[in-house]
N, C-alpha and C. Protein backbone atom coordinates (compact mmCIF):
# COMPACT_ATOMS: atom_id res chain seq x y z
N UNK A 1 -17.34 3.75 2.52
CA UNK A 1 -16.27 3.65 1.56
C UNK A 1 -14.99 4.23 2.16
N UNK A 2 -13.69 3.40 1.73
CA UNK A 2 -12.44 4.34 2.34
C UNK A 2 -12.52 5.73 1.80
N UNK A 3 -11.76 6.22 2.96
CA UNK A 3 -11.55 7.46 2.66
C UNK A 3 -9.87 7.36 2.90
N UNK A 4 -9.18 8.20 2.03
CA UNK A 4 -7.44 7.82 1.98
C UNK A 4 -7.01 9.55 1.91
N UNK A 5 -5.86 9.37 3.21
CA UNK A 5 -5.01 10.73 2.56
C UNK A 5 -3.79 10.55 1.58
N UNK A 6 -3.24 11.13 0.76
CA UNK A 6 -1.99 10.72 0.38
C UNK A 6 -1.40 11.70 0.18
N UNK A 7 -0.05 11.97 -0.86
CA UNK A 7 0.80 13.36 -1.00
C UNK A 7 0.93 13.83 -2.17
N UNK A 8 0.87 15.07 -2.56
CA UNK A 8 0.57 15.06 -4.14
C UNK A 8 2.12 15.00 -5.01
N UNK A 9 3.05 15.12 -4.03
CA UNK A 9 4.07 14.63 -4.41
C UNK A 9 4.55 13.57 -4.71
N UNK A 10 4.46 12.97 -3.70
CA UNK A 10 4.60 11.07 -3.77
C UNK A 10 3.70 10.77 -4.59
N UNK A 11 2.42 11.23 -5.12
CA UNK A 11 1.77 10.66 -6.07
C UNK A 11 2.14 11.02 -7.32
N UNK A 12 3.31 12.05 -7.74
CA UNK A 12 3.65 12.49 -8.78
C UNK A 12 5.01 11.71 -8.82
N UNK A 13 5.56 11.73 -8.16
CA UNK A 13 6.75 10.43 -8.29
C UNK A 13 6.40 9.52 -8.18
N UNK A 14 5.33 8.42 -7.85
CA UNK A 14 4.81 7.47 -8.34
C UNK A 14 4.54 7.40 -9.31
N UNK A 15 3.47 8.15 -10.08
CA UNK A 15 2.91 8.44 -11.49
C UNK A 15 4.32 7.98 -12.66
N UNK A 16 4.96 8.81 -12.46
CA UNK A 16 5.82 9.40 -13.41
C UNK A 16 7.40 8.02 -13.21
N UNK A 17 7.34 7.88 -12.17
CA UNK A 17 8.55 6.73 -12.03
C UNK A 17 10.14 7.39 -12.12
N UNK A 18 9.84 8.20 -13.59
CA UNK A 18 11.15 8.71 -13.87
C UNK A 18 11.67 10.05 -13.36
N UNK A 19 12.82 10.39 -13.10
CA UNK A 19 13.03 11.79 -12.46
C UNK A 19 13.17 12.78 -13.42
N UNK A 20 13.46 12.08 -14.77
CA UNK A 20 13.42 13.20 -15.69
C UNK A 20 11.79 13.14 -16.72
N UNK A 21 11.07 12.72 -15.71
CA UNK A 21 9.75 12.61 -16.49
C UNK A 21 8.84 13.27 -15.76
N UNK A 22 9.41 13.87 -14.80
CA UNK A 22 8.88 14.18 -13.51
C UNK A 22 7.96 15.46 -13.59
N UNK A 23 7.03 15.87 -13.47
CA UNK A 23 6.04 16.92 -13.71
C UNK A 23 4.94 17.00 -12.96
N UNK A 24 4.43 18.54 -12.24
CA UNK A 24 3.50 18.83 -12.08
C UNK A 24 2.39 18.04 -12.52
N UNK A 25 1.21 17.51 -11.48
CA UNK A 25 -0.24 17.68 -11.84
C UNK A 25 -1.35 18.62 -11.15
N UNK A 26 -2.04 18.82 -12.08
CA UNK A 26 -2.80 19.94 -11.73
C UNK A 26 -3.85 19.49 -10.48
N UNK A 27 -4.70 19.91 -10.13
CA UNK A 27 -5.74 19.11 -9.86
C UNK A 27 -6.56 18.82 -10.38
N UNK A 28 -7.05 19.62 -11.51
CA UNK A 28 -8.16 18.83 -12.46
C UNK A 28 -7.33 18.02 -13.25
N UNK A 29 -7.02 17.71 -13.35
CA UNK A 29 -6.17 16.35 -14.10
C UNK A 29 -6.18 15.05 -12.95
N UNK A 30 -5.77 15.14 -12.23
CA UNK A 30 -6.02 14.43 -10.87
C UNK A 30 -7.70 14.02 -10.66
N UNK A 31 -8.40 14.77 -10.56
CA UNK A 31 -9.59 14.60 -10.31
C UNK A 31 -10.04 14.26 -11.24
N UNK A 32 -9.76 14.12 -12.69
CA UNK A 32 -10.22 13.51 -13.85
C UNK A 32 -9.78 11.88 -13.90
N UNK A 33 -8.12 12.16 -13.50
CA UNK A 33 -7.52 10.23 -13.10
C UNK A 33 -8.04 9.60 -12.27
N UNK A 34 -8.93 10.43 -11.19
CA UNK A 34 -9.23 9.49 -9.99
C UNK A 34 -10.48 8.75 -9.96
N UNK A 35 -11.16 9.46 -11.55
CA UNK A 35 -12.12 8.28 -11.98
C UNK A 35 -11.79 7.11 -12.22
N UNK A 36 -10.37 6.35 -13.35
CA UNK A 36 -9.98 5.54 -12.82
C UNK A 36 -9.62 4.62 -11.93
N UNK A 37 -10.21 5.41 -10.94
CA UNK A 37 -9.71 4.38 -9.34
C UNK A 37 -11.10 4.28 -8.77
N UNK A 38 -12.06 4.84 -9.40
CA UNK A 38 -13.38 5.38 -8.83
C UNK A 38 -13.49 5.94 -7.65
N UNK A 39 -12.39 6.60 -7.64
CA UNK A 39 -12.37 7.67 -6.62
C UNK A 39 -12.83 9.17 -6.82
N UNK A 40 -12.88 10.00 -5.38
CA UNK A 40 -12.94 11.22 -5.89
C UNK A 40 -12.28 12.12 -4.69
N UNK A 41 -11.93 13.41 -5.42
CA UNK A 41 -11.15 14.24 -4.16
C UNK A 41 -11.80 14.91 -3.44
N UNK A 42 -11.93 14.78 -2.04
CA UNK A 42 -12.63 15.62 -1.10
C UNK A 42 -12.05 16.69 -0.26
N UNK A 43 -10.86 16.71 -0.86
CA UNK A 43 -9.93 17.90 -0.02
C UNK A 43 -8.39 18.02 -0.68
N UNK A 44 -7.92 19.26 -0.58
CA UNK A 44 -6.68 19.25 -1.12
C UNK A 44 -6.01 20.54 0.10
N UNK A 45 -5.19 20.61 0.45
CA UNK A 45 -4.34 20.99 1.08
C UNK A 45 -2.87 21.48 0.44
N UNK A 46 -3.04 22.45 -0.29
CA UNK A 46 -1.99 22.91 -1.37
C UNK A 46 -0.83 23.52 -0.20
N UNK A 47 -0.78 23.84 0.93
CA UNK A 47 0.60 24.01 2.02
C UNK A 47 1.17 22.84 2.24
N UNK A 48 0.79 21.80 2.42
CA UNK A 48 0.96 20.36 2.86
C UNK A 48 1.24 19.27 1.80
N UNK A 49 0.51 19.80 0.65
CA UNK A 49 0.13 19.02 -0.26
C UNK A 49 -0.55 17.48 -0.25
N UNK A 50 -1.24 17.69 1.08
CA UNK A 50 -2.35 16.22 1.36
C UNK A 50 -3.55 16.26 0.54
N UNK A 51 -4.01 15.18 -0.08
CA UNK A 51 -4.99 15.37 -0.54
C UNK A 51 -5.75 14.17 -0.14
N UNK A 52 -7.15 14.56 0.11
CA UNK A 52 -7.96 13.39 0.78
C UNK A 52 -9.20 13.18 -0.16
N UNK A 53 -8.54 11.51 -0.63
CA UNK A 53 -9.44 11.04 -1.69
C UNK A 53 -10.56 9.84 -1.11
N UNK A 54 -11.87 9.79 -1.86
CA UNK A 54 -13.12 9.18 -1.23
C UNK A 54 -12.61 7.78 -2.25
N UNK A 55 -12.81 6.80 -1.70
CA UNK A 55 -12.81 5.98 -3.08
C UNK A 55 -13.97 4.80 -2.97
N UNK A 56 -14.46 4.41 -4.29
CA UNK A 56 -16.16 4.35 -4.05
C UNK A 56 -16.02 2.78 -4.10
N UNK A 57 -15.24 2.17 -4.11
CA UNK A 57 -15.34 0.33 -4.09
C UNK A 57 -14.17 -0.35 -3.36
N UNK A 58 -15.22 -0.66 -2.36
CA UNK A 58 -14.05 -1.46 -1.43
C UNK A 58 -13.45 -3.01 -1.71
N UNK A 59 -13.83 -3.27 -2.92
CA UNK A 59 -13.35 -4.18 -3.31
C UNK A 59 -12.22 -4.66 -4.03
N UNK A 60 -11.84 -3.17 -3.84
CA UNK A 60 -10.11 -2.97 -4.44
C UNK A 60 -8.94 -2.52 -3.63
N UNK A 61 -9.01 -3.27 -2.15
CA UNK A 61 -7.62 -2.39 -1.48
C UNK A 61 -6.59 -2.47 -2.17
N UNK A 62 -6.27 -2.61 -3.39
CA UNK A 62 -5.03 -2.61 -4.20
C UNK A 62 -5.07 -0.63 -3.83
N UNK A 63 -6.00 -0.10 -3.95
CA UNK A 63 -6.08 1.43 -4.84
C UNK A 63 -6.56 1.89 -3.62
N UNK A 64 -5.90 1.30 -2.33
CA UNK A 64 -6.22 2.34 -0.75
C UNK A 64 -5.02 2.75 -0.62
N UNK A 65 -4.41 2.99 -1.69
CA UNK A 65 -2.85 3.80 -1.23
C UNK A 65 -2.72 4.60 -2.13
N UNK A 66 -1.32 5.31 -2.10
CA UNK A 66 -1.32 6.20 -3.18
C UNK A 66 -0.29 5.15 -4.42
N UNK A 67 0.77 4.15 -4.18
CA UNK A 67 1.02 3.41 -4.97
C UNK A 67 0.13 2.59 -6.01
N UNK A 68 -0.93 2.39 -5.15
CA UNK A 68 -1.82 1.50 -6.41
C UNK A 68 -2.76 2.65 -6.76
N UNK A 69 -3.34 3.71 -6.29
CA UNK A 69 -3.97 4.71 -7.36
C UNK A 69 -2.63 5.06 -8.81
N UNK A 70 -1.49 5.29 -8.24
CA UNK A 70 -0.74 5.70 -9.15
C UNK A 70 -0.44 4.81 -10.33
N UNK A 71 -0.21 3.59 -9.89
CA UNK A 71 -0.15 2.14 -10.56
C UNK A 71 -1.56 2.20 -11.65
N UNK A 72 -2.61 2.30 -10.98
CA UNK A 72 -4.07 1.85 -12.03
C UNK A 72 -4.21 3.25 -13.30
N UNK A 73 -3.54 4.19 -12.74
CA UNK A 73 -3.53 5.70 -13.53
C UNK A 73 -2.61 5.17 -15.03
N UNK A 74 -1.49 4.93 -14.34
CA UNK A 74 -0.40 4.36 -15.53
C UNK A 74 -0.54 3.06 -16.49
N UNK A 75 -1.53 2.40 -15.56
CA UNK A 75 -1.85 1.25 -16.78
C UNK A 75 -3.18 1.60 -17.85
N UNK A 76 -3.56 2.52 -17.28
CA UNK A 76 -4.65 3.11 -18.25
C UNK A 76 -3.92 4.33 -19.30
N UNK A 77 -2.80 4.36 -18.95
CA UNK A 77 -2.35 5.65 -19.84
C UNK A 77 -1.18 5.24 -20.46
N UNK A 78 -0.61 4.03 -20.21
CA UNK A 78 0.55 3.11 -21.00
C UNK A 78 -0.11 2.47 -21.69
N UNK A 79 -1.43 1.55 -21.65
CA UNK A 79 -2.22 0.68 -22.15
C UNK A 79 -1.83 -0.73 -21.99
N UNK A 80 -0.98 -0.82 -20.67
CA UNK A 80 -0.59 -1.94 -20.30
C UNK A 80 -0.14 -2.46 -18.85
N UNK A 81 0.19 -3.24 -18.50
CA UNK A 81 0.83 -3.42 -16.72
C UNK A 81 2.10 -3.59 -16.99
N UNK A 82 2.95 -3.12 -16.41
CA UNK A 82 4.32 -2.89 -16.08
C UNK A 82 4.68 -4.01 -15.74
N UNK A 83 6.05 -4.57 -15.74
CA UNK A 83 6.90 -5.94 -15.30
C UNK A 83 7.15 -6.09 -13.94
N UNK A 84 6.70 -6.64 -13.08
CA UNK A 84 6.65 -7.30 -11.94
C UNK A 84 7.83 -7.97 -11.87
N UNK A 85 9.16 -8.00 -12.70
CA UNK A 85 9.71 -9.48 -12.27
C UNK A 85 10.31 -10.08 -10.55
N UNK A 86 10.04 -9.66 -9.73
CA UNK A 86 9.74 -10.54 -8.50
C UNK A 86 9.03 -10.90 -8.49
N UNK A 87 7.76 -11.70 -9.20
CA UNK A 87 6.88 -12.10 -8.97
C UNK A 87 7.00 -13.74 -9.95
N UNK A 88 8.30 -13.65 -10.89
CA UNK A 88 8.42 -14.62 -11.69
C UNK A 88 9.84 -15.09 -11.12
N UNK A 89 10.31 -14.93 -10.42
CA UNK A 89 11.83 -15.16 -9.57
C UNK A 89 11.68 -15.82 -8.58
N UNK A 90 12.30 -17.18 -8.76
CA UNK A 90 11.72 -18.29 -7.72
C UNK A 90 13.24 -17.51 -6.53
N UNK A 91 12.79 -17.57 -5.23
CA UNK A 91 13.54 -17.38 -3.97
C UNK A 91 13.62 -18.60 -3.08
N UNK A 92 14.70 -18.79 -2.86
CA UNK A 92 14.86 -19.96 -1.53
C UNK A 92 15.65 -18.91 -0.52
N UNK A 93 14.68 -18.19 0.11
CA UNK A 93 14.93 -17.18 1.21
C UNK A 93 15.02 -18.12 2.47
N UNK A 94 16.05 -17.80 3.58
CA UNK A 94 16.36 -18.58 4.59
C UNK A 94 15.36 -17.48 5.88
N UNK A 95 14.34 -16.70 5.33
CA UNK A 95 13.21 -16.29 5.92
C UNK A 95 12.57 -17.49 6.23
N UNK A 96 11.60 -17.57 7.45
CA UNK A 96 11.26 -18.20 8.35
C UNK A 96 10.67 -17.88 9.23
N UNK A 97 9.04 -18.52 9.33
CA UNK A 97 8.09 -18.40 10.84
C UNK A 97 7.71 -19.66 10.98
N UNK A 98 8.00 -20.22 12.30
CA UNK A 98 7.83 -21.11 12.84
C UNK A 98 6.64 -21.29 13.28
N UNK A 99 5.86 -22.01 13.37
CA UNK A 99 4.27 -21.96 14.13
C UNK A 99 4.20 -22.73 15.34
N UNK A 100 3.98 -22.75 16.44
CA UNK A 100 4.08 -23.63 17.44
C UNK A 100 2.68 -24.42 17.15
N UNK A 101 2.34 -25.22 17.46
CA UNK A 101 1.49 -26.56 17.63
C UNK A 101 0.97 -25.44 18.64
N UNK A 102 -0.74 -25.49 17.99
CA UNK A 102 -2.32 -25.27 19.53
C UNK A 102 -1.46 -23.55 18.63
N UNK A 103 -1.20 -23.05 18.25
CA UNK A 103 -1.58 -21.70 17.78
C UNK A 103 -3.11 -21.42 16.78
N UNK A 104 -3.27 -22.10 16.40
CA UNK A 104 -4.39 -22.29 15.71
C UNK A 104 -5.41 -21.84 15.95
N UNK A 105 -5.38 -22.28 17.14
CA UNK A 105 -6.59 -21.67 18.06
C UNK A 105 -6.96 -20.59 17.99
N UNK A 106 -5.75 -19.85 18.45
CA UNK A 106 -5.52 -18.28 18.07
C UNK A 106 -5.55 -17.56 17.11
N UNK A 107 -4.68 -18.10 16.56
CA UNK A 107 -4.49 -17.50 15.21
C UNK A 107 -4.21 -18.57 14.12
N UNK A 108 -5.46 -18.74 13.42
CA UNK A 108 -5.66 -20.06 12.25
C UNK A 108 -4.31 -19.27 11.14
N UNK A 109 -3.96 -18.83 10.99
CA UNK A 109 -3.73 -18.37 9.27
C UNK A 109 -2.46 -17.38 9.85
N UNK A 110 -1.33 -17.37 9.44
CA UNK A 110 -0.46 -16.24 9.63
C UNK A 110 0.64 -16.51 8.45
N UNK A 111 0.55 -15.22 8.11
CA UNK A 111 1.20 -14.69 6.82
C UNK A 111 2.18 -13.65 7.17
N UNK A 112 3.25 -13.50 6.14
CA UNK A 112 4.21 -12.65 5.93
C UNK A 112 4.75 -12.18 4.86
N UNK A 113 5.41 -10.93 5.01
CA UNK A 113 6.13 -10.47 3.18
C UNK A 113 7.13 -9.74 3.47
N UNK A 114 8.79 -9.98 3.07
CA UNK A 114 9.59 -9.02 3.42
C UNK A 114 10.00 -7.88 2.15
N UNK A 115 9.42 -6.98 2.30
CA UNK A 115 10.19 -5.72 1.00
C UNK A 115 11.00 -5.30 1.39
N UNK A 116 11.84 -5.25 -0.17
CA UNK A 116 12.84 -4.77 -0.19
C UNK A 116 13.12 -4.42 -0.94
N UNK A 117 14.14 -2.96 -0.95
CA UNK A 117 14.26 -1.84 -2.24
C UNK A 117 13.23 -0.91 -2.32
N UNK A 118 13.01 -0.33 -1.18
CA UNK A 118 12.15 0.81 -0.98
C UNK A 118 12.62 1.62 0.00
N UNK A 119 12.61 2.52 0.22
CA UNK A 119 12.99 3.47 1.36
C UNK A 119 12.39 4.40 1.77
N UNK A 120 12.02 4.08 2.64
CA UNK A 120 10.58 4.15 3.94
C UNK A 120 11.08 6.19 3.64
N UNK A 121 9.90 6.99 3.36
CA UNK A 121 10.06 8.19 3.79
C UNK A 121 9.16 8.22 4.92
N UNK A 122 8.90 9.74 5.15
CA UNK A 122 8.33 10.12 6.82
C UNK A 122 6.49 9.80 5.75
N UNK A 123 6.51 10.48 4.55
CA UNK A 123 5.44 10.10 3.89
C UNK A 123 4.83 9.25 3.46
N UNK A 124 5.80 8.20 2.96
CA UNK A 124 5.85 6.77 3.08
C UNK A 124 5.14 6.03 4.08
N UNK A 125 5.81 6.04 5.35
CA UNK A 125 5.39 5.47 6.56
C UNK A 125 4.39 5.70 6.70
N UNK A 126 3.46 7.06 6.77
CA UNK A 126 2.36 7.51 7.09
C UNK A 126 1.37 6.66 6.38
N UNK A 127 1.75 6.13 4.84
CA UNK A 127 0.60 5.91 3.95
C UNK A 127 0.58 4.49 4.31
N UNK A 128 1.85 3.74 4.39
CA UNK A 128 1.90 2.29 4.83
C UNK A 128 0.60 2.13 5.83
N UNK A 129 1.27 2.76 6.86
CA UNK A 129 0.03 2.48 8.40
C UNK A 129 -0.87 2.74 8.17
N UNK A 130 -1.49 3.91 7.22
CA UNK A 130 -2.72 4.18 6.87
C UNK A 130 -3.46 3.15 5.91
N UNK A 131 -2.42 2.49 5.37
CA UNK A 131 -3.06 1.38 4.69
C UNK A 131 -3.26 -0.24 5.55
N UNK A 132 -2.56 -0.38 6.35
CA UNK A 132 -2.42 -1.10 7.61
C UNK A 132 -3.77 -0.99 7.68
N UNK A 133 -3.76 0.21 8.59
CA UNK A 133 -5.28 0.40 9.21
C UNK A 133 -6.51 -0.05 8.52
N UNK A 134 -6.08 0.99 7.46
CA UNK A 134 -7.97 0.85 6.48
C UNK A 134 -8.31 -0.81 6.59
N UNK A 135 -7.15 -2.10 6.17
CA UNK A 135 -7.29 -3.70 6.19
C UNK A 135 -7.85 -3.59 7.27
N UNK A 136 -6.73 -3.51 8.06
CA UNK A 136 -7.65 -4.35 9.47
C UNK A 136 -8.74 -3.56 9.98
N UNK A 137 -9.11 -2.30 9.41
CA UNK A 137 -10.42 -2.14 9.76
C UNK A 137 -11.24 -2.65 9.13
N UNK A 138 -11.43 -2.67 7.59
CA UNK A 138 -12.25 -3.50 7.11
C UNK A 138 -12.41 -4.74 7.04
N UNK A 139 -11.48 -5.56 6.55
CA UNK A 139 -11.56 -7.02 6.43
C UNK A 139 -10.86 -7.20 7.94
N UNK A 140 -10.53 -6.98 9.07
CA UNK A 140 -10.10 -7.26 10.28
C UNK A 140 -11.36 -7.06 11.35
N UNK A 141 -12.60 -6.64 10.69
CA UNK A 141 -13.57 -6.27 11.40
C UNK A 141 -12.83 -5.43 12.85
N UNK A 142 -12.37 -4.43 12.18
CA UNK A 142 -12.19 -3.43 13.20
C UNK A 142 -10.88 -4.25 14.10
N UNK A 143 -10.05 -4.59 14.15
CA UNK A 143 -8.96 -5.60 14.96
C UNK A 143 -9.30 -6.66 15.41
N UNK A 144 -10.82 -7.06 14.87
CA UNK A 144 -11.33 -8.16 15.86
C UNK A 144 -10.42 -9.73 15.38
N UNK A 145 -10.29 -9.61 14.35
CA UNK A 145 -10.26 -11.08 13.80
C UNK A 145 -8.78 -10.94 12.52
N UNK A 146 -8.05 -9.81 13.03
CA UNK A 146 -7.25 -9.48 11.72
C UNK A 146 -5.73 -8.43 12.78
N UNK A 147 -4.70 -8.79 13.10
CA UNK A 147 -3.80 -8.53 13.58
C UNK A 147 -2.71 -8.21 12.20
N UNK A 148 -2.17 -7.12 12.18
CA UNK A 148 -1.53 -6.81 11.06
C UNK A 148 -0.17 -5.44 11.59
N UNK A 149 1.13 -5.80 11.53
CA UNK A 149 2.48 -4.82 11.71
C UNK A 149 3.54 -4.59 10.77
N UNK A 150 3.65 -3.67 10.73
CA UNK A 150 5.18 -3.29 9.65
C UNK A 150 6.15 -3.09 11.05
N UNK A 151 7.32 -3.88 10.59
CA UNK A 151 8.77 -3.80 10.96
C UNK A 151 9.53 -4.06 10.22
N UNK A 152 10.99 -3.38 10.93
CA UNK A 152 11.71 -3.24 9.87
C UNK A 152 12.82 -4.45 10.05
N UNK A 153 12.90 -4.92 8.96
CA UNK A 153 13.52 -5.89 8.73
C UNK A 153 14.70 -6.87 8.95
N UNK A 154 16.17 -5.48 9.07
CA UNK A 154 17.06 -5.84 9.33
C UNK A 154 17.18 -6.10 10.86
N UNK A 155 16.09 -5.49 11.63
CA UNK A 155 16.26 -5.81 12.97
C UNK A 155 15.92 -6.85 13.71
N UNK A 156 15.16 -7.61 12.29
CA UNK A 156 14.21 -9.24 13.11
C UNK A 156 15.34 -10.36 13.34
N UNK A 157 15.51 -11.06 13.81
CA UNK A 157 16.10 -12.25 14.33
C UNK A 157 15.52 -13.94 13.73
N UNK A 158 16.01 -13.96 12.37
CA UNK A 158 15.29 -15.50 11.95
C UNK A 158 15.73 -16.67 12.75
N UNK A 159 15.13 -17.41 12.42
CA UNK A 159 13.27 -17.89 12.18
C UNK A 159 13.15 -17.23 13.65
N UNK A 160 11.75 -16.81 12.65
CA UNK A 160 10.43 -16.24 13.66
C UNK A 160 9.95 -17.26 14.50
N UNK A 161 9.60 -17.17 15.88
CA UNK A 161 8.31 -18.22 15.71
C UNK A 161 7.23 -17.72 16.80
N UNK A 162 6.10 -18.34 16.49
CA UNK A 162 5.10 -17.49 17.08
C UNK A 162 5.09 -18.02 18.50
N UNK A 163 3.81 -17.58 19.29
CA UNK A 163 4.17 -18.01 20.57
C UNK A 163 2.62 -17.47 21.18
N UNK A 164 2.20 -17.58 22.03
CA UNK A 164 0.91 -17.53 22.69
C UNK A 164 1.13 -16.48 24.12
């Protein structure tokens, strides 16, 4: 089962969303929410504030980060899911990957997603790659069959195109 570090900070500004809503959690309160995720805490690091959570079903990498533990906490305690609207906003983005002809071979399937309106902390980054990883270790069978990178955005050069 994954095992995930995250920050008990960033998980409290996740939680909470708002800055004036913003509050302490204890750890037994935490360790009571992380049944919700069917997780559990195997370490806490109160200098650092890392806490390293077990989580018991791998059939949810939504909840291998600390955004979607925080996310599944709040829909159980709002009694509802929050508004997505990028997800109902049609885009004609002049984003672009080109595929060369005989990539296939290589690489059948290649996907992409550009975010935006987030701002990468040093904590941030850490949890991204850590979530990177956990994919392509699991469903990538260890890097075998699953190639996966965060870059940053403004520095790419459109259209992409792949290449051998």
């Amino acid at each position: 089962m994954p095992t995930i570090t995250i920050y008990k900070d960033d998980f409290q500004s996740l939680l909470y969303q708002s800055p004036s809503a913003n509050r302490a959690v204890s750890i037994e309160e935490l360790e009571a929410w992380l049944m919700l995720a069917k997780g559990e805490l195997k370490g806490y690091n109160p200098e650092t504030g890392e806490l390293r959570i077990e989580l018991q079903d791998s059939n949810r990498p939504d909840l291998w980060c600390c955004e979607g533990i925080a996310r599944q906490i709040r829909i159980k305690q709002q009694g509802k899911l929050s508004p997505y609207p990028f997800f109902s906003e049609k885009s004609h983005s002049q984003v672009q990957i080109i595929v060369k002809p005989g990539i296939e071979q290589v690489r059948p399937y290649v996907a992409a997603c550009a975010a935006r309106g987030y701002r990468v902390t040093t904590e941030g980054l850490a949890q991204l790659i850590q979530t990177q990883e956990k994919l392509a270790e699991i469903f990538g069978h260890k890097r075998k069959t699953v190639s996966i990178g965060i870059y940053q955005l403004p520095k790419i050069n459109f259209p992409v195109r792949t290449s051998l």
